[in-house]
N, C-alpha and C. Protein backbone atom coordinates (compact mmCIF):
# COMPACT_ATOMS: atom_id res chain seq x y z
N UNK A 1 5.47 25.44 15.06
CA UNK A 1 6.03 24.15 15.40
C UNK A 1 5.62 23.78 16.82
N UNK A 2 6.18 23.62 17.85
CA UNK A 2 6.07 23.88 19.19
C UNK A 2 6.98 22.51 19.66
N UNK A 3 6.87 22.56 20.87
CA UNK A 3 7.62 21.76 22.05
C UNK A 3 7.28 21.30 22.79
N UNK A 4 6.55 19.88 23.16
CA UNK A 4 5.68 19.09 24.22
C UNK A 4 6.68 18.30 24.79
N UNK A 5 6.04 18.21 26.14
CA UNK A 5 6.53 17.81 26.83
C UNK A 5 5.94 16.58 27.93
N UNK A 6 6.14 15.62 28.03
CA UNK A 6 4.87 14.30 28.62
C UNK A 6 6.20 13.85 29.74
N UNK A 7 5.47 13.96 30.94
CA UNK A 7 5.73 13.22 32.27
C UNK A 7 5.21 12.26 32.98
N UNK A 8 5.66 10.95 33.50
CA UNK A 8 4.61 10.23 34.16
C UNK A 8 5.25 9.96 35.38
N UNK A 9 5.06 10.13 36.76
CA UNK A 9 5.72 9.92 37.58
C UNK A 9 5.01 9.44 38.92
N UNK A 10 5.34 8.03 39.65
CA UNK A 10 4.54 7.59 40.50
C UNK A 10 5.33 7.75 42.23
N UNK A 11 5.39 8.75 42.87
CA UNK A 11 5.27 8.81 44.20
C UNK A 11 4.74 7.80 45.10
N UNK A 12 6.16 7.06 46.00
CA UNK A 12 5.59 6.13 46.85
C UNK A 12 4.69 6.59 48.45
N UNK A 13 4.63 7.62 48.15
CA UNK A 13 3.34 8.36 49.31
C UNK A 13 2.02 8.37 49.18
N UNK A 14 1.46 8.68 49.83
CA UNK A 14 -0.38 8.75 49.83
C UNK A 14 -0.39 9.97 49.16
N UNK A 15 -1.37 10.47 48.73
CA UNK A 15 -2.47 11.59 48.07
C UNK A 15 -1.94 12.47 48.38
N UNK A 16 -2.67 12.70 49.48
CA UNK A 16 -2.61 13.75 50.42
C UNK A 16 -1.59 14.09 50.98
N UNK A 17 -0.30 13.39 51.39
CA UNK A 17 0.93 13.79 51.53
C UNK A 17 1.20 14.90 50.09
N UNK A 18 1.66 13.54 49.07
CA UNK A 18 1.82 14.96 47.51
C UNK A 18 1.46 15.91 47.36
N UNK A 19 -0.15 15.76 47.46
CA UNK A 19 -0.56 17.34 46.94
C UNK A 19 0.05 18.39 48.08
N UNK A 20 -0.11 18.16 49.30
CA UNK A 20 -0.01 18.78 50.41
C UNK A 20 1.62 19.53 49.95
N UNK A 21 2.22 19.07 49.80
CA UNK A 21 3.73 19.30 49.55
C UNK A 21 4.29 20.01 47.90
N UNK A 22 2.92 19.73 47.16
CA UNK A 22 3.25 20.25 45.92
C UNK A 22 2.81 21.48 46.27
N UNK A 23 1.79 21.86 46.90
CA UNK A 23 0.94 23.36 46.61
C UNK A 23 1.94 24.51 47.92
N UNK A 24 2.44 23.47 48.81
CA UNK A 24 3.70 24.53 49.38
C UNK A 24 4.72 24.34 48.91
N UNK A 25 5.46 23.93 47.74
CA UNK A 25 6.97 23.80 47.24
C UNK A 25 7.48 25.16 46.79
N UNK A 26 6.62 26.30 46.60
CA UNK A 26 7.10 27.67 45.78
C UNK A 26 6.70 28.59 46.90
N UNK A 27 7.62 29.76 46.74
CA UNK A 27 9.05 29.88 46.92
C UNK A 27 9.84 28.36 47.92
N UNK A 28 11.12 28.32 47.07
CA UNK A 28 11.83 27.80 48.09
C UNK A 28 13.36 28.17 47.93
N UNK A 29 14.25 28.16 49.22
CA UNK A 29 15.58 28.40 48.83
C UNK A 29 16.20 27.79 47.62
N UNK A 30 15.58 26.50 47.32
CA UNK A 30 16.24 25.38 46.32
C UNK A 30 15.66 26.00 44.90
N UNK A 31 15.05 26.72 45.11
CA UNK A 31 14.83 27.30 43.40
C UNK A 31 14.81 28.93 43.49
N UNK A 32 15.26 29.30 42.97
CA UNK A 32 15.36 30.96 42.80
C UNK A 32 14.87 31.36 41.70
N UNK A 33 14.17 30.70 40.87
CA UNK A 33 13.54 31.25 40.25
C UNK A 33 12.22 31.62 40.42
N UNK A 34 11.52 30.82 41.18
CA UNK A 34 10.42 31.52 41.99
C UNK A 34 10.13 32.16 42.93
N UNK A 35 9.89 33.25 42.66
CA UNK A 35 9.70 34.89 43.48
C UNK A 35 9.04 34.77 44.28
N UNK A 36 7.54 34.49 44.24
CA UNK A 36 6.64 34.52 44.75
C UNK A 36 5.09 33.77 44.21
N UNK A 37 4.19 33.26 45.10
CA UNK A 37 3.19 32.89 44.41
C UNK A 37 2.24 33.41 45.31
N UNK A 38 1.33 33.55 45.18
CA UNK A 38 -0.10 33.93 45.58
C UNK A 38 -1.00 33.64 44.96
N UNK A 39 -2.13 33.09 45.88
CA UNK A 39 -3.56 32.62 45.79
C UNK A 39 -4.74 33.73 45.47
N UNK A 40 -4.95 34.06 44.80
CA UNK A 40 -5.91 34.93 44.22
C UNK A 40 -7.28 34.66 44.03
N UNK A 41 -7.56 33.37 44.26
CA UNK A 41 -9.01 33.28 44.51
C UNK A 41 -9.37 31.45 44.76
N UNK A 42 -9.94 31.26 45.55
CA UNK A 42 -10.04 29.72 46.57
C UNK A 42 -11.38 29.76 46.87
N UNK A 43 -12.24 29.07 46.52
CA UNK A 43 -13.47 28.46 46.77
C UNK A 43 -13.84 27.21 47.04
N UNK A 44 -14.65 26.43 47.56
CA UNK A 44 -15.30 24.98 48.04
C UNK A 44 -16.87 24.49 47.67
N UNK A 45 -16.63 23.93 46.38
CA UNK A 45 -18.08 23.29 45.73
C UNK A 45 -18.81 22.96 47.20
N UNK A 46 -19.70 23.43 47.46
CA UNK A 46 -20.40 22.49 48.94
C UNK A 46 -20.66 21.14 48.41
N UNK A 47 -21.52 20.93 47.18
CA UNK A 47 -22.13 19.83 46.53
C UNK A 47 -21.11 18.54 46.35
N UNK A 48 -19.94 18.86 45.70
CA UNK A 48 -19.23 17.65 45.34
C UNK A 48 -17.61 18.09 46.66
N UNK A 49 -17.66 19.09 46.96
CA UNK A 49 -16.54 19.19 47.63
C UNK A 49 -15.15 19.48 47.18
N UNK A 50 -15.19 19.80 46.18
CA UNK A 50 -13.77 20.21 45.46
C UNK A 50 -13.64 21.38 45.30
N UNK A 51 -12.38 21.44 45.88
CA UNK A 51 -11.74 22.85 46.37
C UNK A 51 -11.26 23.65 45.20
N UNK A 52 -11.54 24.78 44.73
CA UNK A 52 -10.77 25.69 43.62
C UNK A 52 -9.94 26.31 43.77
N UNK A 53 -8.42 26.45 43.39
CA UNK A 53 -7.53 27.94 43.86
C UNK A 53 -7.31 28.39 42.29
N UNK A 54 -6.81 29.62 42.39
CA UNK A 54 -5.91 29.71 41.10
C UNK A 54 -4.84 30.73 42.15
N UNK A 55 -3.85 30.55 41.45
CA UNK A 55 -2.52 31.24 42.18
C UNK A 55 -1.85 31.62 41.10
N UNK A 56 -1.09 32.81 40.99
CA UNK A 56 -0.31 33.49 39.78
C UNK A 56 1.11 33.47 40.71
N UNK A 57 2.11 33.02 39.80
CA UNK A 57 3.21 32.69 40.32
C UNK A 57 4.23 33.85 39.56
N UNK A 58 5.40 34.33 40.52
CA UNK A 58 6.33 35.00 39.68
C UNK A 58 7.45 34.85 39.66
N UNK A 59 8.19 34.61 38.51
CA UNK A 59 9.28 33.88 38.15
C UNK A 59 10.04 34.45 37.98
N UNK A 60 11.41 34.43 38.34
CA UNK A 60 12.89 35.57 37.54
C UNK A 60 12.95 35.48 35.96
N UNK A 61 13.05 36.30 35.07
CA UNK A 61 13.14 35.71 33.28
C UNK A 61 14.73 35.17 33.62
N UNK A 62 14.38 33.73 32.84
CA UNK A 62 15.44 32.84 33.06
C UNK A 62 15.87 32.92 31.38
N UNK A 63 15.62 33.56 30.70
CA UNK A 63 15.79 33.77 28.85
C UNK A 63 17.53 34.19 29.10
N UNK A 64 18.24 33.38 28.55
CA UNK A 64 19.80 33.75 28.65
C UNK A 64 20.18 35.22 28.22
N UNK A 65 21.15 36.21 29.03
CA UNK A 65 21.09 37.37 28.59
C UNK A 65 21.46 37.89 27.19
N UNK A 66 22.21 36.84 26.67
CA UNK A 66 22.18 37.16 24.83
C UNK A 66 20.70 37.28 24.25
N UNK A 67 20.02 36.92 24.48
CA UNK A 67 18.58 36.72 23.79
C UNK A 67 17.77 37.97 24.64
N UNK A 68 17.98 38.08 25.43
CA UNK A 68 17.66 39.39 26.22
C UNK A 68 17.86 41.00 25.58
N UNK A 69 18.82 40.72 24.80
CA UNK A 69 18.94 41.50 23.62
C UNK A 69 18.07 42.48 22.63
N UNK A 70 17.02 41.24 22.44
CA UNK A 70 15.90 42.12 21.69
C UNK A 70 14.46 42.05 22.88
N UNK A 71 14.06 43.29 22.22
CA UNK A 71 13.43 44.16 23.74
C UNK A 71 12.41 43.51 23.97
N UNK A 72 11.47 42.84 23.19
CA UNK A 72 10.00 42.12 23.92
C UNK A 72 10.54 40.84 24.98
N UNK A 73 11.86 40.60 24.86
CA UNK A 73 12.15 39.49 26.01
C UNK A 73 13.14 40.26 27.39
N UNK A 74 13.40 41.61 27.23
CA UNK A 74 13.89 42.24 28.16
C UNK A 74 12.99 42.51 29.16
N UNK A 75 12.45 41.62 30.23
CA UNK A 75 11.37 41.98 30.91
C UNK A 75 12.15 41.17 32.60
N UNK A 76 12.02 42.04 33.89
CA UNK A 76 12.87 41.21 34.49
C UNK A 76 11.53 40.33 34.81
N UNK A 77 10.67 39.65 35.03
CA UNK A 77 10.25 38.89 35.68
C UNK A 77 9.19 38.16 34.89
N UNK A 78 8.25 36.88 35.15
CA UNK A 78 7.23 36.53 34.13
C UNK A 78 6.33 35.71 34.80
N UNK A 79 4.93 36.47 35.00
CA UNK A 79 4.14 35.78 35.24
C UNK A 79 2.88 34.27 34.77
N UNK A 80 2.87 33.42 35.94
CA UNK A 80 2.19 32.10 35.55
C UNK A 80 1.35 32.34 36.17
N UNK A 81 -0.04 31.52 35.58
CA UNK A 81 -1.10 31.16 36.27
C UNK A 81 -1.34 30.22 36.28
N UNK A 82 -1.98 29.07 37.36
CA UNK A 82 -1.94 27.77 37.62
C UNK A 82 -3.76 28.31 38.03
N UNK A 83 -4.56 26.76 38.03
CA UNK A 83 -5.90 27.17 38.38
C UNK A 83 -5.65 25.47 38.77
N UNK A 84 -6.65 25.16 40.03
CA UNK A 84 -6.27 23.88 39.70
C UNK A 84 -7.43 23.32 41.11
N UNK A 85 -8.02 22.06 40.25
CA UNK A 85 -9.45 21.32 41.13
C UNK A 85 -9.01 20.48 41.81
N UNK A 86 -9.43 20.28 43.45
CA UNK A 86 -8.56 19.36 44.33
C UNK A 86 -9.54 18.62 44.65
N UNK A 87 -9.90 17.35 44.13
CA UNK A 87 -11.42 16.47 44.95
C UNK A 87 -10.80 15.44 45.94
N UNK A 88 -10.45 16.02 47.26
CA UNK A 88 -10.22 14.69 48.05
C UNK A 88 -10.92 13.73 48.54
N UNK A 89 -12.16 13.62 48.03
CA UNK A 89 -12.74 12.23 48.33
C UNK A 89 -12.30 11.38 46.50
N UNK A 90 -12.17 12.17 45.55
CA UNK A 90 -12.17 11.07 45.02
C UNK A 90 -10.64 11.24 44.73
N UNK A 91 -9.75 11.34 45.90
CA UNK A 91 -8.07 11.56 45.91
C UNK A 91 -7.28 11.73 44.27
N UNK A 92 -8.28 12.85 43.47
CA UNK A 92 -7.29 13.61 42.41
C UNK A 92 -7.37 14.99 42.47
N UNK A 93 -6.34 15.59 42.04
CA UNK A 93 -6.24 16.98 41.22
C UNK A 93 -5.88 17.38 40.40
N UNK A 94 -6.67 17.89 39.22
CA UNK A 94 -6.60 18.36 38.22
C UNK A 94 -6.01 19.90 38.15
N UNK A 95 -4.48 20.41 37.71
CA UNK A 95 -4.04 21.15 37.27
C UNK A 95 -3.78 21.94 35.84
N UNK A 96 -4.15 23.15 35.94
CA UNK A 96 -4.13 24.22 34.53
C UNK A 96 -2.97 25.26 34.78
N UNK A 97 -1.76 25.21 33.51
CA UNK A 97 -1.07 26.18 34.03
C UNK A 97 -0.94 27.13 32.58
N UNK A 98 -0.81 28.36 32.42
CA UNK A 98 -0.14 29.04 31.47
C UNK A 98 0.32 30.28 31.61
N UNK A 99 0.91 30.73 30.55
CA UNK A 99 1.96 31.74 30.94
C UNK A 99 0.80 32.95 30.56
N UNK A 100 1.33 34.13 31.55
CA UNK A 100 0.61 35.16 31.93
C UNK A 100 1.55 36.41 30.74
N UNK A 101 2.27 36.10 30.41
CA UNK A 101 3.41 37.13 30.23
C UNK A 101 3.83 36.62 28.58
N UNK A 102 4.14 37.60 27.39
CA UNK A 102 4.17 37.63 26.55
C UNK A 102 3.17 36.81 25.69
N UNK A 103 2.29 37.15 25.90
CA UNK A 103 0.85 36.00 25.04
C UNK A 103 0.99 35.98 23.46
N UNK A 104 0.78 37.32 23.68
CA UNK A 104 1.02 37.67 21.84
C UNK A 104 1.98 36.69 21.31
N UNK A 105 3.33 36.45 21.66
CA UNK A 105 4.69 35.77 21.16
C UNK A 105 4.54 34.42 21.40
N UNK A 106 3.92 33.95 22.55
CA UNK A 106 4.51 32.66 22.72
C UNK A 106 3.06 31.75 23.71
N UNK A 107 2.95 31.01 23.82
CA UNK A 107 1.94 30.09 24.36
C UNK A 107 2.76 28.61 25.18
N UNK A 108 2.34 28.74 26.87
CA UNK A 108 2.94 27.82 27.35
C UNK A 108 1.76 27.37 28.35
N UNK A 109 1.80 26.68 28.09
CA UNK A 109 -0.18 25.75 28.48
C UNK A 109 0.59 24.27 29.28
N UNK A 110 0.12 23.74 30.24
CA UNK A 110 0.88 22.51 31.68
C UNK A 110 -0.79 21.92 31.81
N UNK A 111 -1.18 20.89 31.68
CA UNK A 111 -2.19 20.31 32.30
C UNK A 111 -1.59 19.13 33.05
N UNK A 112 -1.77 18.99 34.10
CA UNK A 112 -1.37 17.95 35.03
C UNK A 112 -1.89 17.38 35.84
N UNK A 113 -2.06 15.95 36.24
CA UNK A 113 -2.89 15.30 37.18
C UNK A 113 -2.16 14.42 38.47
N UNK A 114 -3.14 14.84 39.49
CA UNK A 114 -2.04 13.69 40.62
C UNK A 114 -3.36 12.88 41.14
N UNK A 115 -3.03 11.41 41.06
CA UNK A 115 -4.17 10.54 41.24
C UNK A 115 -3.95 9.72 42.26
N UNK A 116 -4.69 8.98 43.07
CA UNK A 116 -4.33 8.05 43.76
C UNK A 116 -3.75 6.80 42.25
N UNK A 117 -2.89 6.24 42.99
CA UNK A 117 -2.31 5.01 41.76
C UNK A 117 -3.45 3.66 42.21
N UNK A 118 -3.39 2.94 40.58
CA UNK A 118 -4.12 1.75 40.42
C UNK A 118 -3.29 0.90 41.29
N UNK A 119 -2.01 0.81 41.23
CA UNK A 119 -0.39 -0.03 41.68
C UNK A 119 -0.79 0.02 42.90
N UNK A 120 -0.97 0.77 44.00
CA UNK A 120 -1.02 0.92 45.24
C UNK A 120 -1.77 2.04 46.02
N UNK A 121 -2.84 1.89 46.76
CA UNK A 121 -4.15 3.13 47.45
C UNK A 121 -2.84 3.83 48.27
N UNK A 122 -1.65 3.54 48.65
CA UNK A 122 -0.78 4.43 49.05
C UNK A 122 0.19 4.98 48.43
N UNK A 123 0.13 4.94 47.06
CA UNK A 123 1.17 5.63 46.34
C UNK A 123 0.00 6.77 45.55
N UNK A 124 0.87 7.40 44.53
CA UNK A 124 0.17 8.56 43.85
C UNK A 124 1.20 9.08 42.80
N UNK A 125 0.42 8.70 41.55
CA UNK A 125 0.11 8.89 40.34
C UNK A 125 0.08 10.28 40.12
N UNK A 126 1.53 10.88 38.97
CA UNK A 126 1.68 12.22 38.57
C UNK A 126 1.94 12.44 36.62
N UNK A 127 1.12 12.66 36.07
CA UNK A 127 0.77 12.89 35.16
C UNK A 127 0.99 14.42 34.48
N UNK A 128 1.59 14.76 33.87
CA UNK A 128 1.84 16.23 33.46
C UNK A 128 2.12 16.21 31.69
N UNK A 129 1.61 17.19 30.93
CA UNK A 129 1.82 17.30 29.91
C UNK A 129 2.27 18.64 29.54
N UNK A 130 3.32 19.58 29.38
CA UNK A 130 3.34 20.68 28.78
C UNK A 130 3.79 20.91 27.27
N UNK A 131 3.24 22.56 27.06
CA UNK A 131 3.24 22.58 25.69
C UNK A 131 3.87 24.04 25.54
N UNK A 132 4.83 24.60 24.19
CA UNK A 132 5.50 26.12 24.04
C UNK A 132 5.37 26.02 22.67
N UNK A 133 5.01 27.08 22.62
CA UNK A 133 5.14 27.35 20.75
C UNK A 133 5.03 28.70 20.89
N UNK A 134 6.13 29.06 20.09
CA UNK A 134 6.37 30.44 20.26
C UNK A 134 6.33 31.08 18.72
N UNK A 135 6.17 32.37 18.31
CA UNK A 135 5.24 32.99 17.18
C UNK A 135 5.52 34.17 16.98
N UNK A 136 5.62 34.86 16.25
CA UNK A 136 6.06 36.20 16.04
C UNK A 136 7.42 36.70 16.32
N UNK A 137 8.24 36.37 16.83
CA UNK A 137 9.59 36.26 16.65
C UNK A 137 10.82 36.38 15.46
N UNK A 138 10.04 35.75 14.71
CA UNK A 138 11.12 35.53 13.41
C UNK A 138 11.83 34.45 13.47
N UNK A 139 12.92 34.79 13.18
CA UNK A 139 14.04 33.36 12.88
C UNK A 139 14.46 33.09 14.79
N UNK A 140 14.55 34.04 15.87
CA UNK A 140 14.48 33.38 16.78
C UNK A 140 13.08 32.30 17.29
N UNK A 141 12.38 31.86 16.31
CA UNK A 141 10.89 31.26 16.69
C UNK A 141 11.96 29.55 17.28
N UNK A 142 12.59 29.19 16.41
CA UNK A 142 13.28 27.62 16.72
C UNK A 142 13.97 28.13 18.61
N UNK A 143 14.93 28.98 17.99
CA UNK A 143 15.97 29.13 19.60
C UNK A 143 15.08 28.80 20.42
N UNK A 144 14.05 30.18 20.54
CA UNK A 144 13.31 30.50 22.05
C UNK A 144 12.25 28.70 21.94
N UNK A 145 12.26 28.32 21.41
CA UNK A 145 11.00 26.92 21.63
C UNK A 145 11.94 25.85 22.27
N UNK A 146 13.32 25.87 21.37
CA UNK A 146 14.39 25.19 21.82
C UNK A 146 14.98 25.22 23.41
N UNK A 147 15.04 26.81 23.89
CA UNK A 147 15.19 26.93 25.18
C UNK A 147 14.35 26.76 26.04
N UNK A 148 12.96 27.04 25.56
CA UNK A 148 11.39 26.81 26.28
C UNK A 148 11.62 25.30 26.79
N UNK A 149 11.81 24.52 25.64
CA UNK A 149 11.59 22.96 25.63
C UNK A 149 12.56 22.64 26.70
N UNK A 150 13.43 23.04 26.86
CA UNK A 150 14.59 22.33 28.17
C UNK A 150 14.82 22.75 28.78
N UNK A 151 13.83 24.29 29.57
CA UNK A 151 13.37 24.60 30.57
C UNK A 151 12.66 23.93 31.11
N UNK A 152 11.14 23.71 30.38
CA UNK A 152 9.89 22.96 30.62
C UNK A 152 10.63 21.63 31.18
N UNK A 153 11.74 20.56 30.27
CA UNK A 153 11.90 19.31 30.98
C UNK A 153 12.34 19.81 32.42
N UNK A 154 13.63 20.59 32.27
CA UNK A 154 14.11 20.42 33.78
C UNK A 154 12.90 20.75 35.12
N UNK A 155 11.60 21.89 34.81
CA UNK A 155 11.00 21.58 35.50
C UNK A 155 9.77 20.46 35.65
N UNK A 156 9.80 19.94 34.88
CA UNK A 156 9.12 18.36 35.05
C UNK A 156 10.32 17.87 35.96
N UNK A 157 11.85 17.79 35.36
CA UNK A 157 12.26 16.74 36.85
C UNK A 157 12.47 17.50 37.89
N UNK A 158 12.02 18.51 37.87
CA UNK A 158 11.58 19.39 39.86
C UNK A 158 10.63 18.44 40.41
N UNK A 159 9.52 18.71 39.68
CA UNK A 159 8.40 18.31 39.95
C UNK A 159 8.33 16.80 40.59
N UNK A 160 8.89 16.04 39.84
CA UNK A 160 9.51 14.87 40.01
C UNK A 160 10.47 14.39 41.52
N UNK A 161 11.08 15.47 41.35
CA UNK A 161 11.92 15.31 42.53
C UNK A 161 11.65 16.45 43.72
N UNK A 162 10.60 17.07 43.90
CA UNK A 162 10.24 17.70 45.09
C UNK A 162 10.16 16.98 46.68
N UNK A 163 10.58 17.71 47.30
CA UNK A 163 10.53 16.88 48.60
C UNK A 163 9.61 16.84 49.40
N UNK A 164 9.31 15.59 49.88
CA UNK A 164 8.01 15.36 50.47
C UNK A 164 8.28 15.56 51.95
């Protein structure tokens, strides 16, 4: 089955403010679910100029402790990987995110874009789509997609509401 998720959200700031503020928002006191993130590998096209990172992020397992129950979700922590192309001359970035941690079971894939907006060269255009479908489970396959799915929204409205 699975669980998508579509965001569109327009920031009355420039570019470069957003991104600047999205790629330091993790860790922060205001979320505890993120542990830690680190940059694991950052490069610079000379030719076109767009910057590469990928960063693996680590998360507390936020899976409610009833469901914690059965052992492939008893894991304390769960890693993400984000990879993501920053072209500031042509003021977008293209974001890749998915889950690092239980592959076999479940698939959670984030493509997201932050653009300069058509509306205004000082605002910026946030675009996000995520996706969960979870598999091998059994009859918990609905729950865990069900809880996936309204995880995934509430962090779209983080994302949304991060402070600039």
């Amino acid at each position: 089955m699975g669980i998508t998720v579509d965001v569109h959200q327009v920031y009355k700031y420039p570019f470069e403010q957003v991104v600047a503020s999205f790629l330091r928002k993790y860790p922060n006191p205001m979320d505890k679910n993120v542990i830690s993130v680190k940059i694991v590998e950052e490069k610079i096209d000379e030719s076109t100029g767009i910057i590469y990172r990928k960063r693996i992020a680590i998360c507390q397992n936020v899976i409610p402790e009833i469901l914690r129950k059965v052992s492939i979700l008893k894991v304390p922590s769960i890693q993400l990987e984000e990879e993501s192309w920053l072209n500031p001359q042509g003021r977008n970035m293209a974001i890749q995110s998915h889950c690092l941690t239980w592959t076999q079971y479940a698939s959670m894939k984030e493509e997201s874009v932050f653009r300069e907006s058509v509306e205004n060269p000082n605002w910026t255009e946030f675009i996000q789509r995520g996706r969960i479908s979870i598999t091998g489970a059994g009859f918990l396959n609905c729950i865990l997609e069900t809880f996936a799915g309204t995880f995934l929204r509430q962090g779209a409205q983080k994302v949304s509401l991060f402070p600039l």
